[in-house]
C-alpha atoms as a PDB file:
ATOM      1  CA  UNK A   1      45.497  29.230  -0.613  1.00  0.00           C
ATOM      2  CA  UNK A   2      45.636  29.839   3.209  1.00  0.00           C
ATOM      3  CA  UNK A   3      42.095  31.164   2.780  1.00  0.00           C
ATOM      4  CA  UNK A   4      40.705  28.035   1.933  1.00  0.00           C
ATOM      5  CA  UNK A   5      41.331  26.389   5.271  1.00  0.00           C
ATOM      6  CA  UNK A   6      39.098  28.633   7.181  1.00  0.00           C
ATOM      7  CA  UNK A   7      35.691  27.561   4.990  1.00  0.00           C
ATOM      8  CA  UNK A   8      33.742  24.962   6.849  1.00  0.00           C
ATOM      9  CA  UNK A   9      34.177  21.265   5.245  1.00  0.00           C
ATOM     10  CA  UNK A  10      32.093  20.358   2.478  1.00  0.00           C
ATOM     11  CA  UNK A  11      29.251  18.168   3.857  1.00  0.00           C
ATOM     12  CA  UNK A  12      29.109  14.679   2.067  1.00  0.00           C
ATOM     13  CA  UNK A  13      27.319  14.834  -1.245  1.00  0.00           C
ATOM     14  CA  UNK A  14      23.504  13.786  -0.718  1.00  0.00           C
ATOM     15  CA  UNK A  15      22.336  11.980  -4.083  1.00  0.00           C
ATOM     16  CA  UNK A  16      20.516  15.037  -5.659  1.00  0.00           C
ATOM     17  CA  UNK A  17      19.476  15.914  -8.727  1.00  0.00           C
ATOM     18  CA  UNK A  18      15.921  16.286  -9.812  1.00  0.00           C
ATOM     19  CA  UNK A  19      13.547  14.351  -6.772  1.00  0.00           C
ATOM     20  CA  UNK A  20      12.092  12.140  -9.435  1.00  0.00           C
ATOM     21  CA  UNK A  21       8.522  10.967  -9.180  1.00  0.00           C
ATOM     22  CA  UNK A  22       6.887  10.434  -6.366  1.00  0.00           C
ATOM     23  CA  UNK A  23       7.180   6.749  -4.804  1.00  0.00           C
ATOM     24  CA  UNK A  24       5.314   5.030  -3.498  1.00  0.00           C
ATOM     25  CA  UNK A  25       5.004   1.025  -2.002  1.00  0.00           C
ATOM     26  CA  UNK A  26       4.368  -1.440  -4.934  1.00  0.00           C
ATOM     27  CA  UNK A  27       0.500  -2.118  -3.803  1.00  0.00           C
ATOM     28  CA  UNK A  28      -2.382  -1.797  -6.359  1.00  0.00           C
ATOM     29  CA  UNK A  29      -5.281  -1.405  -4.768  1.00  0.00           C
ATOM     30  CA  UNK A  30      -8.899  -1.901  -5.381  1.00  0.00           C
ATOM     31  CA  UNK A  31     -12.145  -0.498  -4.080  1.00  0.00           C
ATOM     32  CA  UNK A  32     -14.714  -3.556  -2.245  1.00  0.00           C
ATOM     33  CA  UNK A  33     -18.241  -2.085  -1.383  1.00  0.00           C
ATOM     34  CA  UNK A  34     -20.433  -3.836   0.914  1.00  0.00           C
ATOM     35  CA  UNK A  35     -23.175  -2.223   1.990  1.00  0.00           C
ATOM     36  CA  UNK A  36     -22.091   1.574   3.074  1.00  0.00           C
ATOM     37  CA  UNK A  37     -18.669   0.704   3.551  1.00  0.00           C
ATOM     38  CA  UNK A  38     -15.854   0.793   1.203  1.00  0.00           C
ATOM     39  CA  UNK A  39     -13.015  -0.880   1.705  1.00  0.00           C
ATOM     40  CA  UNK A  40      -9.072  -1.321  -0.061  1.00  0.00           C
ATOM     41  CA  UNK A  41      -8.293  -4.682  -0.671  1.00  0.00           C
ATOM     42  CA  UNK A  42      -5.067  -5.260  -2.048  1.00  0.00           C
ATOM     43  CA  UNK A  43      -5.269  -6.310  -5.553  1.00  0.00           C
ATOM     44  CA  UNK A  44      -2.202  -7.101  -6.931  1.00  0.00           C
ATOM     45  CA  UNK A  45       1.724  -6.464  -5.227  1.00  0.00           C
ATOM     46  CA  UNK A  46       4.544  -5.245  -8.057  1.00  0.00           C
ATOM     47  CA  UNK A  47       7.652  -7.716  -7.876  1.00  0.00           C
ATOM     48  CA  UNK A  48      10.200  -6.837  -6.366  1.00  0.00           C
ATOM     49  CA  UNK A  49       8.120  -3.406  -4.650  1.00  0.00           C
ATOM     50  CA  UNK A  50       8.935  -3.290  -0.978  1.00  0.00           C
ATOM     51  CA  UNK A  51       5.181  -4.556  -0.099  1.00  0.00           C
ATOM     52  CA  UNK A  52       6.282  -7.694  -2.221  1.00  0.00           C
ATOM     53  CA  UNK A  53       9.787  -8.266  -0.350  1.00  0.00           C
ATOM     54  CA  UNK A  54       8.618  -7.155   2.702  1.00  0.00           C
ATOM     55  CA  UNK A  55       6.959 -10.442   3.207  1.00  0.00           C
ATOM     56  CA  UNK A  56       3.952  -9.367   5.109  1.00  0.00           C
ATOM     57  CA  UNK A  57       0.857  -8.073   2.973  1.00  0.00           C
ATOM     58  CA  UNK A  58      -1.087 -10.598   0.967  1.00  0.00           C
ATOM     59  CA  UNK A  59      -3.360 -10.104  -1.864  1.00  0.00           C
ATOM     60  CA  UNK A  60      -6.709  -9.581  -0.114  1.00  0.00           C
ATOM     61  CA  UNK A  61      -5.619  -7.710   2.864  1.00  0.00           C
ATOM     62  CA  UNK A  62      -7.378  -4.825   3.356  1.00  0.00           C
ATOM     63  CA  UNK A  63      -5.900  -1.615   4.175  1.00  0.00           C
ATOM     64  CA  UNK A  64      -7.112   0.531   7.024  1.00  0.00           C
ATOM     65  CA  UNK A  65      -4.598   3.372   7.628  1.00  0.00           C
ATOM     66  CA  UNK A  66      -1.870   5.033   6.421  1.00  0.00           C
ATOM     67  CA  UNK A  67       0.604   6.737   8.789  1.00  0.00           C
ATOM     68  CA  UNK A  68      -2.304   6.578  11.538  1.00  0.00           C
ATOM     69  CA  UNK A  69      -4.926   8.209   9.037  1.00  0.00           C
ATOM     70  CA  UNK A  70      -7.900   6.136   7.712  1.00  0.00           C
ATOM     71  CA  UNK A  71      -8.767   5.507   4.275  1.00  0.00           C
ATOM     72  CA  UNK A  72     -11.198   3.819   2.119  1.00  0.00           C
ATOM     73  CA  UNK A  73     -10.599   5.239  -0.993  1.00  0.00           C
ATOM     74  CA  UNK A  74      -8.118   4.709  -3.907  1.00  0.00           C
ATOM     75  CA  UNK A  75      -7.466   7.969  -3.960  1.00  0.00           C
ATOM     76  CA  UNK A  76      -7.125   8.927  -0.433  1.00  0.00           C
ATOM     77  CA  UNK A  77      -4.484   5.755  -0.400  1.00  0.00           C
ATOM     78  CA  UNK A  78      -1.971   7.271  -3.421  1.00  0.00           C
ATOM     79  CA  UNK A  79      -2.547  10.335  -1.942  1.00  0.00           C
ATOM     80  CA  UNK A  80      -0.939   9.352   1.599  1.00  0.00           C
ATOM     81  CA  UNK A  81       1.234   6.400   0.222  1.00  0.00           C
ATOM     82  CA  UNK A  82       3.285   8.190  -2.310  1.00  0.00           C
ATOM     83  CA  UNK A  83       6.085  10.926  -1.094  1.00  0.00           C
ATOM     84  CA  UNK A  84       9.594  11.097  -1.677  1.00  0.00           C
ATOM     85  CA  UNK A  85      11.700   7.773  -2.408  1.00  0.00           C
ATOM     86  CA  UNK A  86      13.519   6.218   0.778  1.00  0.00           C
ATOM     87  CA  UNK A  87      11.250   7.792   3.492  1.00  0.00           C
ATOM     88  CA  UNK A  88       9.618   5.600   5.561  1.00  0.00           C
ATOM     89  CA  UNK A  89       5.995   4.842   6.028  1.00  0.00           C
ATOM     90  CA  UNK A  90       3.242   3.169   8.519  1.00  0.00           C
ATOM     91  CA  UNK A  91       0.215   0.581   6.759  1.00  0.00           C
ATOM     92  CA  UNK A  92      -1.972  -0.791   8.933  1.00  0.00           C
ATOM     93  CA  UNK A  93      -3.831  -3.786   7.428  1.00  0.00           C
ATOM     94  CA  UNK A  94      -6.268  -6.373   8.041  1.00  0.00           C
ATOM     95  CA  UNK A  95      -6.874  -9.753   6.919  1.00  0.00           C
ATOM     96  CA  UNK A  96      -9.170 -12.421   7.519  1.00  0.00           C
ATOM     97  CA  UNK A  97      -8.113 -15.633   8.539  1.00  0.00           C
ATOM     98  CA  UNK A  98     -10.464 -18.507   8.953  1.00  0.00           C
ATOM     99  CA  UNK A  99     -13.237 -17.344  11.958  1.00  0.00           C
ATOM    100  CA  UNK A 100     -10.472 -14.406  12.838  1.00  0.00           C
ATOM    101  CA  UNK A 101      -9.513 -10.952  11.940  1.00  0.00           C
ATOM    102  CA  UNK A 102      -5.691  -9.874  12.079  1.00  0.00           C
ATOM    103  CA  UNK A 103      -4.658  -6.648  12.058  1.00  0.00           C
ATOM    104  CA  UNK A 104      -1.236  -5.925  11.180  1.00  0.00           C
ATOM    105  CA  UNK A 105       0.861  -3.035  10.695  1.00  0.00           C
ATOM    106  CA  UNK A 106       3.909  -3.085   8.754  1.00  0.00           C
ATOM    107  CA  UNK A 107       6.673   0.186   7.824  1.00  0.00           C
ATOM    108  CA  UNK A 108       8.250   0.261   4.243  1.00  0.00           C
ATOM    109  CA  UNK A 109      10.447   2.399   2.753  1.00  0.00           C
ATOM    110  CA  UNK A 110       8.991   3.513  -0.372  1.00  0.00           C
ATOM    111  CA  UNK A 111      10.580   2.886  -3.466  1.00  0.00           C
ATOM    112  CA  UNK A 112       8.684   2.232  -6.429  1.00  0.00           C
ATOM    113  CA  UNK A 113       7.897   4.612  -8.783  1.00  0.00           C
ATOM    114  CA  UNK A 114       4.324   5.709  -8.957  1.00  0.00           C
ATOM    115  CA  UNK A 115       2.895   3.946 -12.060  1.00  0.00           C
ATOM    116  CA  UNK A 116      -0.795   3.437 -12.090  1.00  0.00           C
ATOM    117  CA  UNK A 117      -2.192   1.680 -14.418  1.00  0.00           C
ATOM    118  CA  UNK A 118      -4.930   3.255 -16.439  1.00  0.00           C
ATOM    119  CA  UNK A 119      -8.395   2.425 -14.924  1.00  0.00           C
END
């Protein structure tokens, strides 16, 4: 039993298991086209997602980047939103408000499933 002492501590249990599906932030987005541009406009936020009870993103806010990367596709966006469930990441928005343009970024933690609807 005197062996046992000499093997490092066990480091605190992480919660394994399999890594589950991808998450992702609780934002369905969908694709606006004016002219040559395309652009994400938030659609519809999933209650209780942490883009819902973050506070900050509205329906009609469009997204511009993800992390720092631009997007303007609904692919692009699930591509760079979802990743592994708790990690954080960086949206950068805009929204129109009366005869002004915001632009907002705001960091989640993702955490909802990745569930898209069929299209």
């Amino acid at each position: 039993a005197a062996a046992d002492a000499a093997l490092p501590p066990k480091a605190p249990k992480q919660p394994s298991g399999p890594p589950g599906p991808p998450a992702g932030v609780g934002i369905i987005f969908k694709e606006s086209r004016r002219n040559s541009t395309t652009a994400l406009v938030v659609k519809q936020l999933a209650p209780g997602g942490p883009a819902e009870t973050s506070g900050t993103i509205n329906v009609g806010d469009i997204l511009l980047k993800v992390d720092g990367k631009d997007v303007n596709t609904t692919e692009r966006a699930t591509e760079l939103i979802l990743g592994p469930r708790g990690s954080p990441i960086v949206l950068m928005f805009k929204r129109f408000a009366e005869d002004k343009v915001d632009k907002f970024s705001v960091t989640l933690n993702r955490g909802t499933p990745a569930v898209l609807p069929p299209t």
